[in-house]
N, C-alpha and C. Protein backbone atom coordinates (compact mmCIF):
# COMPACT_ATOMS: atom_id res chain seq x y z
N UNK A 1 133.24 74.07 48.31
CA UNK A 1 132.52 74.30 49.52
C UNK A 1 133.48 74.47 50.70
N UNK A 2 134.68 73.13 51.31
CA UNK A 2 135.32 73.74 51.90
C UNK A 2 136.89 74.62 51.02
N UNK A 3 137.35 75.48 51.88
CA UNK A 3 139.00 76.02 51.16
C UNK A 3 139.81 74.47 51.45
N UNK A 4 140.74 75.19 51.09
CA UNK A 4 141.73 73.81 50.60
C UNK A 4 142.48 73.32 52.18
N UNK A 5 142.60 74.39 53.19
CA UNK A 5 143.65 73.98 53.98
C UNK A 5 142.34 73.89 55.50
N UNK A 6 141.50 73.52 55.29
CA UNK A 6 140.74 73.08 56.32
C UNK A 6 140.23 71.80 55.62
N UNK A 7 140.25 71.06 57.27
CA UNK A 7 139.90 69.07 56.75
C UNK A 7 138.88 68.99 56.60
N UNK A 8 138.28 67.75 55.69
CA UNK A 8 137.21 67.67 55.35
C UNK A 8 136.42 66.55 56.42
N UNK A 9 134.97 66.83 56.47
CA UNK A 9 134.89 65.80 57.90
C UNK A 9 134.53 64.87 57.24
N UNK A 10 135.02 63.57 57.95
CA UNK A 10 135.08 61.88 57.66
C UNK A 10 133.17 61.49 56.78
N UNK A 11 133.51 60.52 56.24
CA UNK A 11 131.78 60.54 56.13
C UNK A 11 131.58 59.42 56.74
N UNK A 12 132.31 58.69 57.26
CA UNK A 12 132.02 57.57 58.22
C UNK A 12 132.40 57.70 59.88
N UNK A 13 131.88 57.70 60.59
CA UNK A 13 131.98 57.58 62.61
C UNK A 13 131.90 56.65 62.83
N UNK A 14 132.44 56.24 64.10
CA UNK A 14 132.26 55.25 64.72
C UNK A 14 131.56 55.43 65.68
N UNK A 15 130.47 54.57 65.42
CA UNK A 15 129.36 54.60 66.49
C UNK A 15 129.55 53.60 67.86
N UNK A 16 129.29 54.09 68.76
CA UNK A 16 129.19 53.00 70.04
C UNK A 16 128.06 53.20 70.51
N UNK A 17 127.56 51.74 70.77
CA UNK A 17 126.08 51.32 71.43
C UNK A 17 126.64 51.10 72.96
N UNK A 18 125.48 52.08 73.66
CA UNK A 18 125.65 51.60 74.85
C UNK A 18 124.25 50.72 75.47
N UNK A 19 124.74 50.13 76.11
CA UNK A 19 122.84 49.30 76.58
C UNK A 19 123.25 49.85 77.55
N UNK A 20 121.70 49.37 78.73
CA UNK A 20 121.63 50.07 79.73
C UNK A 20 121.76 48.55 80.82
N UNK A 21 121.76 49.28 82.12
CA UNK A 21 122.23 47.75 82.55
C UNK A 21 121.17 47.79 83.51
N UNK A 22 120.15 46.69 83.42
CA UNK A 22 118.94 46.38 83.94
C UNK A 22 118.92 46.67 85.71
N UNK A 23 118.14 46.93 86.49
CA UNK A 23 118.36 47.16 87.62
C UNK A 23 117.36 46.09 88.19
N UNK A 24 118.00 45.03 89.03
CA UNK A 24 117.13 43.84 89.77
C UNK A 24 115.72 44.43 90.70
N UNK A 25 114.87 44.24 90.78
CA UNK A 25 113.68 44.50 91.41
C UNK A 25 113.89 44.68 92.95
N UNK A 26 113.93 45.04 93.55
CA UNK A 26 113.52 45.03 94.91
C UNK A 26 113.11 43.59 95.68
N UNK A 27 113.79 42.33 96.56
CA UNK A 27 113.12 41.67 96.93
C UNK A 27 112.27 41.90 98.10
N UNK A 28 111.11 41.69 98.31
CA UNK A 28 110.08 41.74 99.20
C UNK A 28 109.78 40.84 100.02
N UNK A 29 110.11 40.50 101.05
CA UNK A 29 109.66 39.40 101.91
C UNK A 29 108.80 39.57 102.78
N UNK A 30 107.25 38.96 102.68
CA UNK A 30 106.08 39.27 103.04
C UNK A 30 105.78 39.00 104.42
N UNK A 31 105.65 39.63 105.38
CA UNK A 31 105.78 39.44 107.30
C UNK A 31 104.31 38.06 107.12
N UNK A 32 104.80 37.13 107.97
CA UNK A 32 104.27 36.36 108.47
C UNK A 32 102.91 36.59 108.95
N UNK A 33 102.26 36.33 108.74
CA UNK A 33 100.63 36.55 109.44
C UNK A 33 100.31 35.35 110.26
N UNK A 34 100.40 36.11 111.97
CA UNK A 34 100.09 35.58 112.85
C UNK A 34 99.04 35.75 113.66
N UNK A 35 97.88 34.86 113.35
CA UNK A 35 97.06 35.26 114.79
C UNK A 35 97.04 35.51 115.57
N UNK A 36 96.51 36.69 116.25
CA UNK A 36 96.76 37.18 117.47
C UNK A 36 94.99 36.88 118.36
N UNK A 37 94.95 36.56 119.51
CA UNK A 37 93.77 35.83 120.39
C UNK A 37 93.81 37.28 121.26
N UNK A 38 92.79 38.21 121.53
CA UNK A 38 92.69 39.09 122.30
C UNK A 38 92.61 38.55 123.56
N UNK A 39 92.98 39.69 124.47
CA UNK A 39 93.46 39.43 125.92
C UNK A 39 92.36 38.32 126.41
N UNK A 40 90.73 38.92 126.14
CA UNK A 40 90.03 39.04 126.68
C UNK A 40 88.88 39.11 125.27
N UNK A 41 87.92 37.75 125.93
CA UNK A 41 86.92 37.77 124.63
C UNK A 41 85.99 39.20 125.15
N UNK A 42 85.49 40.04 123.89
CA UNK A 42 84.54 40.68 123.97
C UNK A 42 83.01 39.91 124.37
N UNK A 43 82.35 41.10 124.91
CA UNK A 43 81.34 40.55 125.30
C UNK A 43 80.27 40.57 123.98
N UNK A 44 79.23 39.41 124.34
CA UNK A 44 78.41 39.70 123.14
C UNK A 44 76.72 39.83 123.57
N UNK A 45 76.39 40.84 122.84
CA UNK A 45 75.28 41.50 122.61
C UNK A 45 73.91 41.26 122.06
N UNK A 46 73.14 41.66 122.47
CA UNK A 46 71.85 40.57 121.64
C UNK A 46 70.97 42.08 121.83
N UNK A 47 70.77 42.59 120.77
CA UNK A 47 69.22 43.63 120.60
C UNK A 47 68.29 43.31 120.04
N UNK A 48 67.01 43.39 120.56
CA UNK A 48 65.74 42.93 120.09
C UNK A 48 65.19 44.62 119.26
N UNK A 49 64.94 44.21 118.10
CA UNK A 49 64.40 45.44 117.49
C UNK A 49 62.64 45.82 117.88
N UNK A 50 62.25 46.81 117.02
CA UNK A 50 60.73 46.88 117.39
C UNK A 50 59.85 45.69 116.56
N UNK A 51 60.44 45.43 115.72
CA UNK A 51 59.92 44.48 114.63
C UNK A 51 59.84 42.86 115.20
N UNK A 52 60.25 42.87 116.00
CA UNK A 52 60.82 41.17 116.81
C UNK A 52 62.27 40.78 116.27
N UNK A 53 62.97 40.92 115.25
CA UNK A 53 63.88 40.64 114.96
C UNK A 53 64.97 40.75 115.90
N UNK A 54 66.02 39.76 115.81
CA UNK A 54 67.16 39.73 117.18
C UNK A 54 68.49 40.01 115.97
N UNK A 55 69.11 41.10 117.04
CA UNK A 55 70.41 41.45 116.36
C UNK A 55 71.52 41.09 117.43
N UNK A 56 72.22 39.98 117.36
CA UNK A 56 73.57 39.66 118.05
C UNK A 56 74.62 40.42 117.13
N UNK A 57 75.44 40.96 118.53
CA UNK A 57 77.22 41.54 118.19
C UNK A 57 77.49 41.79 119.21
N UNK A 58 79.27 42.08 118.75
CA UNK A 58 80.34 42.35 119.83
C UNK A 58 79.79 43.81 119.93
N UNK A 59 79.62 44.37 121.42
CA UNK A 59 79.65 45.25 121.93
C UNK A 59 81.37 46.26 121.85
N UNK A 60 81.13 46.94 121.10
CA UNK A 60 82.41 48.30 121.01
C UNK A 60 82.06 49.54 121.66
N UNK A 61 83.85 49.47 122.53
CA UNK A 61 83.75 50.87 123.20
C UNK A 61 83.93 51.86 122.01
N UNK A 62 83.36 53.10 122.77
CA UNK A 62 83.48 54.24 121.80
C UNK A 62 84.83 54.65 121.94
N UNK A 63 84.67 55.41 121.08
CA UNK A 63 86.43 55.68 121.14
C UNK A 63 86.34 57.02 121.82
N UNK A 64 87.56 57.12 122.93
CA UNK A 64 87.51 58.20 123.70
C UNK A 64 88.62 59.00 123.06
N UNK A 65 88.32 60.34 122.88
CA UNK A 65 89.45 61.53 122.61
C UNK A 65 90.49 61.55 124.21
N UNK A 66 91.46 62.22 123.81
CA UNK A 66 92.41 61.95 125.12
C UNK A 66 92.17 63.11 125.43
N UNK A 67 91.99 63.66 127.10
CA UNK A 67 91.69 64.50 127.52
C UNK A 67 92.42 65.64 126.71
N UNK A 68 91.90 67.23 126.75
CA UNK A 68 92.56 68.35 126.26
C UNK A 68 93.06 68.77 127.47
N UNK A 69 94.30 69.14 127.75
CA UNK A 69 95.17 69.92 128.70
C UNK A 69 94.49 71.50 128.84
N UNK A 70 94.30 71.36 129.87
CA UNK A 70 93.68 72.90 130.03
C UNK A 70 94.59 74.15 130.10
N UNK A 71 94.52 74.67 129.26
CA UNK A 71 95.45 76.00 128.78
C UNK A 71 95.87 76.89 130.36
N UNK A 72 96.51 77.06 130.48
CA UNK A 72 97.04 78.06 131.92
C UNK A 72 96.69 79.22 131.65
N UNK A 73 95.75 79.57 132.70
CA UNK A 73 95.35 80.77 132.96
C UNK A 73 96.19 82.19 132.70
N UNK A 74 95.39 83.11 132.02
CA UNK A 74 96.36 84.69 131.51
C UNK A 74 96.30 85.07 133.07
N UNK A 75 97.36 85.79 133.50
CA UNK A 75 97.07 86.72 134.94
C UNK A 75 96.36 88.09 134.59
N UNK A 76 95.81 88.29 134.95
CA UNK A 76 95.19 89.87 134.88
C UNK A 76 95.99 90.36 135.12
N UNK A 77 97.19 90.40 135.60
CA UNK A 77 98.36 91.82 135.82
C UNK A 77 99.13 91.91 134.42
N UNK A 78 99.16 90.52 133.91
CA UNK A 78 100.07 90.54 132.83
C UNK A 78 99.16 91.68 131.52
N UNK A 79 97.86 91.11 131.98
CA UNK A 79 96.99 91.45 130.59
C UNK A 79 96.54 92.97 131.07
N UNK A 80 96.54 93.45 132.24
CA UNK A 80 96.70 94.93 132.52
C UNK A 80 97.87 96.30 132.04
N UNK A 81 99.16 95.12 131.88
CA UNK A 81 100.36 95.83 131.39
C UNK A 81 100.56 95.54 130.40
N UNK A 82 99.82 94.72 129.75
CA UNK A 82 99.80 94.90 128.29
C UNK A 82 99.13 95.73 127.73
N UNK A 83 98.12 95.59 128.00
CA UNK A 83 96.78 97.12 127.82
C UNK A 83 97.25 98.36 128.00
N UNK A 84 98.07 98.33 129.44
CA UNK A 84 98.35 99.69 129.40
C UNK A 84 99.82 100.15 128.70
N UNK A 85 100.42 99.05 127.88
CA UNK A 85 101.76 99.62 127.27
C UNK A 85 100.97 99.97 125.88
N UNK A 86 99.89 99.30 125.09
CA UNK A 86 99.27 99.87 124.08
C UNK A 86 98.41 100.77 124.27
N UNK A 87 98.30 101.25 125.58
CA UNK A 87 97.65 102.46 125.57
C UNK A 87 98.58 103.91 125.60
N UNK A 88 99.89 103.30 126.02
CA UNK A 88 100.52 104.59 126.04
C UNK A 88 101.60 104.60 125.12
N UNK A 89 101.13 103.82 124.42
CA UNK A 89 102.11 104.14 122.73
C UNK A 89 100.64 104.80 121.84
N UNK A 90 99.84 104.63 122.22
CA UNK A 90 98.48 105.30 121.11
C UNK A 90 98.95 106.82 121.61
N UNK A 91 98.87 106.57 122.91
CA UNK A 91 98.91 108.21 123.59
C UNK A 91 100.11 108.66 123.17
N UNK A 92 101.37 108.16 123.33
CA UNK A 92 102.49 108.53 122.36
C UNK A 92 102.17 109.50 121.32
N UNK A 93 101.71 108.23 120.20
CA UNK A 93 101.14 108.52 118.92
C UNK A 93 100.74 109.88 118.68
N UNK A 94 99.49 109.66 119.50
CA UNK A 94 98.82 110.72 119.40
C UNK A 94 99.42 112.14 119.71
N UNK A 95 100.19 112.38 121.05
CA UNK A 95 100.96 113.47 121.17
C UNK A 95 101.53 114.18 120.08
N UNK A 96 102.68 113.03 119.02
CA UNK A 96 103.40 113.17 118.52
C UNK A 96 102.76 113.82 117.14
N UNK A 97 101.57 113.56 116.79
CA UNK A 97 100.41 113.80 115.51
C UNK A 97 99.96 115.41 115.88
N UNK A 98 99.80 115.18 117.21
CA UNK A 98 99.23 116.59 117.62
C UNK A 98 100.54 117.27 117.88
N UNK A 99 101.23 117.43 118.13
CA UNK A 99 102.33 118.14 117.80
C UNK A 99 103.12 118.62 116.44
N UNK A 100 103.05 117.75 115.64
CA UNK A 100 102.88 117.96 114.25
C UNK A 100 101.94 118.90 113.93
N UNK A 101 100.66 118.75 114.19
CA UNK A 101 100.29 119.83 113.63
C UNK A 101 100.03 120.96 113.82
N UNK A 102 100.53 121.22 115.16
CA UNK A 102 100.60 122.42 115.75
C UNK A 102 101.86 123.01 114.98
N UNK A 103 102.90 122.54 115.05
CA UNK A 103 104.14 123.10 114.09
C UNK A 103 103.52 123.51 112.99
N UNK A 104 102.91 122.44 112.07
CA UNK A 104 102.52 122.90 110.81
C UNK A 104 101.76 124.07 110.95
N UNK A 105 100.63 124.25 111.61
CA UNK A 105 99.52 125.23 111.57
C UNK A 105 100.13 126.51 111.98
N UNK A 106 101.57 126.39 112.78
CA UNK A 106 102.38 127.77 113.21
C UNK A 106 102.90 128.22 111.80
N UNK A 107 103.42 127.47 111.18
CA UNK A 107 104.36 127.78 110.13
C UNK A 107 103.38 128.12 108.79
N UNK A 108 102.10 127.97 109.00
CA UNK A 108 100.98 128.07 108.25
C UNK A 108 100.81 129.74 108.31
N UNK A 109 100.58 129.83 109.65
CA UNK A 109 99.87 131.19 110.08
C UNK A 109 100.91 132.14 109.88
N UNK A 110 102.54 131.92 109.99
CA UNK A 110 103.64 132.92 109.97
C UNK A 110 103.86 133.28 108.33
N UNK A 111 103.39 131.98 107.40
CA UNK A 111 103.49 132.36 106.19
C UNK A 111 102.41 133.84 105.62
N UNK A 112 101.24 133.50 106.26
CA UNK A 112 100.08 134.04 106.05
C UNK A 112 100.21 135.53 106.37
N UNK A 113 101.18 135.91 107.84
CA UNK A 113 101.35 137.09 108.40
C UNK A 113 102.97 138.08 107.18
N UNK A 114 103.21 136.71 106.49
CA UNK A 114 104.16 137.10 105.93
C UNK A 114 104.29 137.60 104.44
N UNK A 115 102.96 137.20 103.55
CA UNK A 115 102.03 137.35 103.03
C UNK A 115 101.10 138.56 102.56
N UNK A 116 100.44 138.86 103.87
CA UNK A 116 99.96 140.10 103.85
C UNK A 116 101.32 141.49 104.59
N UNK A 117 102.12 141.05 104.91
CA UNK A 117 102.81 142.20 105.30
C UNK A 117 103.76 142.40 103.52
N UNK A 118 103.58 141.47 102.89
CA UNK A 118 104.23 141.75 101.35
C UNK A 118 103.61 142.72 101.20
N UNK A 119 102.14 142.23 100.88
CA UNK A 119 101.17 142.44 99.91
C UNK A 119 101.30 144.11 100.80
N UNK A 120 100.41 144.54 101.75
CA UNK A 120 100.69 145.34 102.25
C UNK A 120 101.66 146.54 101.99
N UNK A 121 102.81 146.02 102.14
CA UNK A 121 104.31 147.00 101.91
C UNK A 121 104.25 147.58 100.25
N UNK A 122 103.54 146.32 98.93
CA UNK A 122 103.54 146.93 97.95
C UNK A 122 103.23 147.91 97.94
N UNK A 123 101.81 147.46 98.96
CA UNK A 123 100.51 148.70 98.01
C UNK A 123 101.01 150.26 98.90
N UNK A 124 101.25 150.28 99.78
CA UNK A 124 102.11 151.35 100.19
C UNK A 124 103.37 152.05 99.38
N UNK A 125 104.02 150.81 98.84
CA UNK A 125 105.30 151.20 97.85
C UNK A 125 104.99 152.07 96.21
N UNK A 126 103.50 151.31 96.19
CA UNK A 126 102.97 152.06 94.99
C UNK A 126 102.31 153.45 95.37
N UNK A 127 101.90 153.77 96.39
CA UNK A 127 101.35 154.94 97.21
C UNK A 127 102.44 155.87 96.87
N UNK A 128 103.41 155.57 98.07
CA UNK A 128 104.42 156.28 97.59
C UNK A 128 105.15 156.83 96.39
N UNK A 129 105.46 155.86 95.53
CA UNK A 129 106.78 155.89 95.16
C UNK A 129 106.06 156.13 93.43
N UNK A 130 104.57 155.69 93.43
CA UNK A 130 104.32 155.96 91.86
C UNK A 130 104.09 157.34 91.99
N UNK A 131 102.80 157.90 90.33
CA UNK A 131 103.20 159.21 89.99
C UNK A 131 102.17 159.76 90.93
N UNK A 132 102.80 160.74 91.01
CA UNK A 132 101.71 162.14 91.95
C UNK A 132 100.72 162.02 91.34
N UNK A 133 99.86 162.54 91.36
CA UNK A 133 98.57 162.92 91.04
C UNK A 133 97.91 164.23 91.96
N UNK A 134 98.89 164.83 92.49
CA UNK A 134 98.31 165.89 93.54
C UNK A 134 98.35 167.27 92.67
N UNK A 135 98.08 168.10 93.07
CA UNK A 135 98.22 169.38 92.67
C UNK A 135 99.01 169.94 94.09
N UNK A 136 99.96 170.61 93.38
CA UNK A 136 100.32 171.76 94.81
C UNK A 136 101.14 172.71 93.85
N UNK A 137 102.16 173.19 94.56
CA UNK A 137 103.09 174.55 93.57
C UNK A 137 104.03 174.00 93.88
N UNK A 138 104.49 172.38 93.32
CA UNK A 138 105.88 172.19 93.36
C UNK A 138 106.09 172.72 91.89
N UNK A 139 107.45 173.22 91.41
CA UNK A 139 108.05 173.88 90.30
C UNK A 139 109.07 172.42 89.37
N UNK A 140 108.40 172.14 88.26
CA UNK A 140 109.05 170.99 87.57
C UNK A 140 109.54 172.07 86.12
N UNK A 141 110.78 172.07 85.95
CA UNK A 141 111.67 172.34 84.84
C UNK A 141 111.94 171.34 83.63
N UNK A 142 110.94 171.51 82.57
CA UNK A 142 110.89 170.72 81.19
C UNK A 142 111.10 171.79 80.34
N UNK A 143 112.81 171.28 79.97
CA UNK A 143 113.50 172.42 78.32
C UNK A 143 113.54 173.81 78.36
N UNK A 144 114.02 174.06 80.12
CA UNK A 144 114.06 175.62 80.26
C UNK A 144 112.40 175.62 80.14
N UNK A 145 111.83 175.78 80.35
CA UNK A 145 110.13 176.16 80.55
C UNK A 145 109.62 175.64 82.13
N UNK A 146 109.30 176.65 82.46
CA UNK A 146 109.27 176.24 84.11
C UNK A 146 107.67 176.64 84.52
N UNK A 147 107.44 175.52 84.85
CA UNK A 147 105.71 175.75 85.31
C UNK A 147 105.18 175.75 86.85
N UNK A 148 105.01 176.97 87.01
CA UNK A 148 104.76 177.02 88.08
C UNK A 148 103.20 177.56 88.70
N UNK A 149 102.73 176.64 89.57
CA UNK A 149 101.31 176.50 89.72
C UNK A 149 100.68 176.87 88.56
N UNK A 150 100.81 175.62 87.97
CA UNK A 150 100.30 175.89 86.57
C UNK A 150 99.78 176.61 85.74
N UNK A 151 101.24 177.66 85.97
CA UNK A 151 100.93 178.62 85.00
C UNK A 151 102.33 178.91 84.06
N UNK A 152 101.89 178.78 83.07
CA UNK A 152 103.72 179.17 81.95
C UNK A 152 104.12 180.07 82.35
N UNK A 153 105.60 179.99 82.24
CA UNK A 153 106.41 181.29 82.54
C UNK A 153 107.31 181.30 81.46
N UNK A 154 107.69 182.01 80.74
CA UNK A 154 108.89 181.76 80.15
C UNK A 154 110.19 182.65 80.29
């Protein structure tokens, strides 16, 4: 299993135990509980229900929220030039959209003029330049045989 010149591994290790090393608790030393005598005894209360029954207690204030700080007034000049800086970036905008498509719609219409002046020039080019179809007394020479107003000559 192994070759000869590699070691063979031990069949015994040495094992080491480690323990763990306990960690002491936290001591807690519990605050003294001292009576405390309010400034001032509350007053006490006596309600007579509808039933005749009498209900004595300490009278509790309600609990008051602490006033809210009243927010400082926006100035209307501030909130005027704000309005009007988003009004004249829309208007920006908008210029810039409508200008766009005025370019486009130019470059639309020059294609279009460019287009029919093709198309145009063909059909003229084929006018011209294809076969006659006229009659007149031009003289065409095919193999020494010369026809003229279509009539053979030889």
């Amino acid at each position: 299993m192994y070759p000869e010149h590699t070691p063979r591994p031990p069949t015994e290790r040495a094992v080491e135990v480690h323990q763990p090393t306990p960690i002491p608790p936290p001591v807690v030393h519990p605050a003294p509980v001292v009576p405390v005598q309010p400034g001032t005894l509350p007053t006490v209360a006596s309600v007579v229900l509808p039933d005749g029954r009498v209900v004595t207690g300490y009278a509790i204030d309600a609990v008051r929220p602490e006033p809210v700080t009243a927010k400082p007034a926006v100035s209307r000049t501030a909130v005027n030039v704000a309005l009007g800086g988003v009004g004249f970036l829309a208007v920006c905008g908008g210029l810039l959209l409508l200008t766009s498509f005025i370019a486009a719609l130019t470059a639309f219409i020059g294609q279009l003029i460019i287009l029919a002046a093709v198309i145009f020039g063909g059909w003229i080019a084929v006018q011209v330049l294809g076969p006659s179809g006229h009659k007149g007394g031009t003289t065409v020479n095919i193999r020494r045989a010369v026809f003229k107003r279509n009539h053979f000559h030889s």
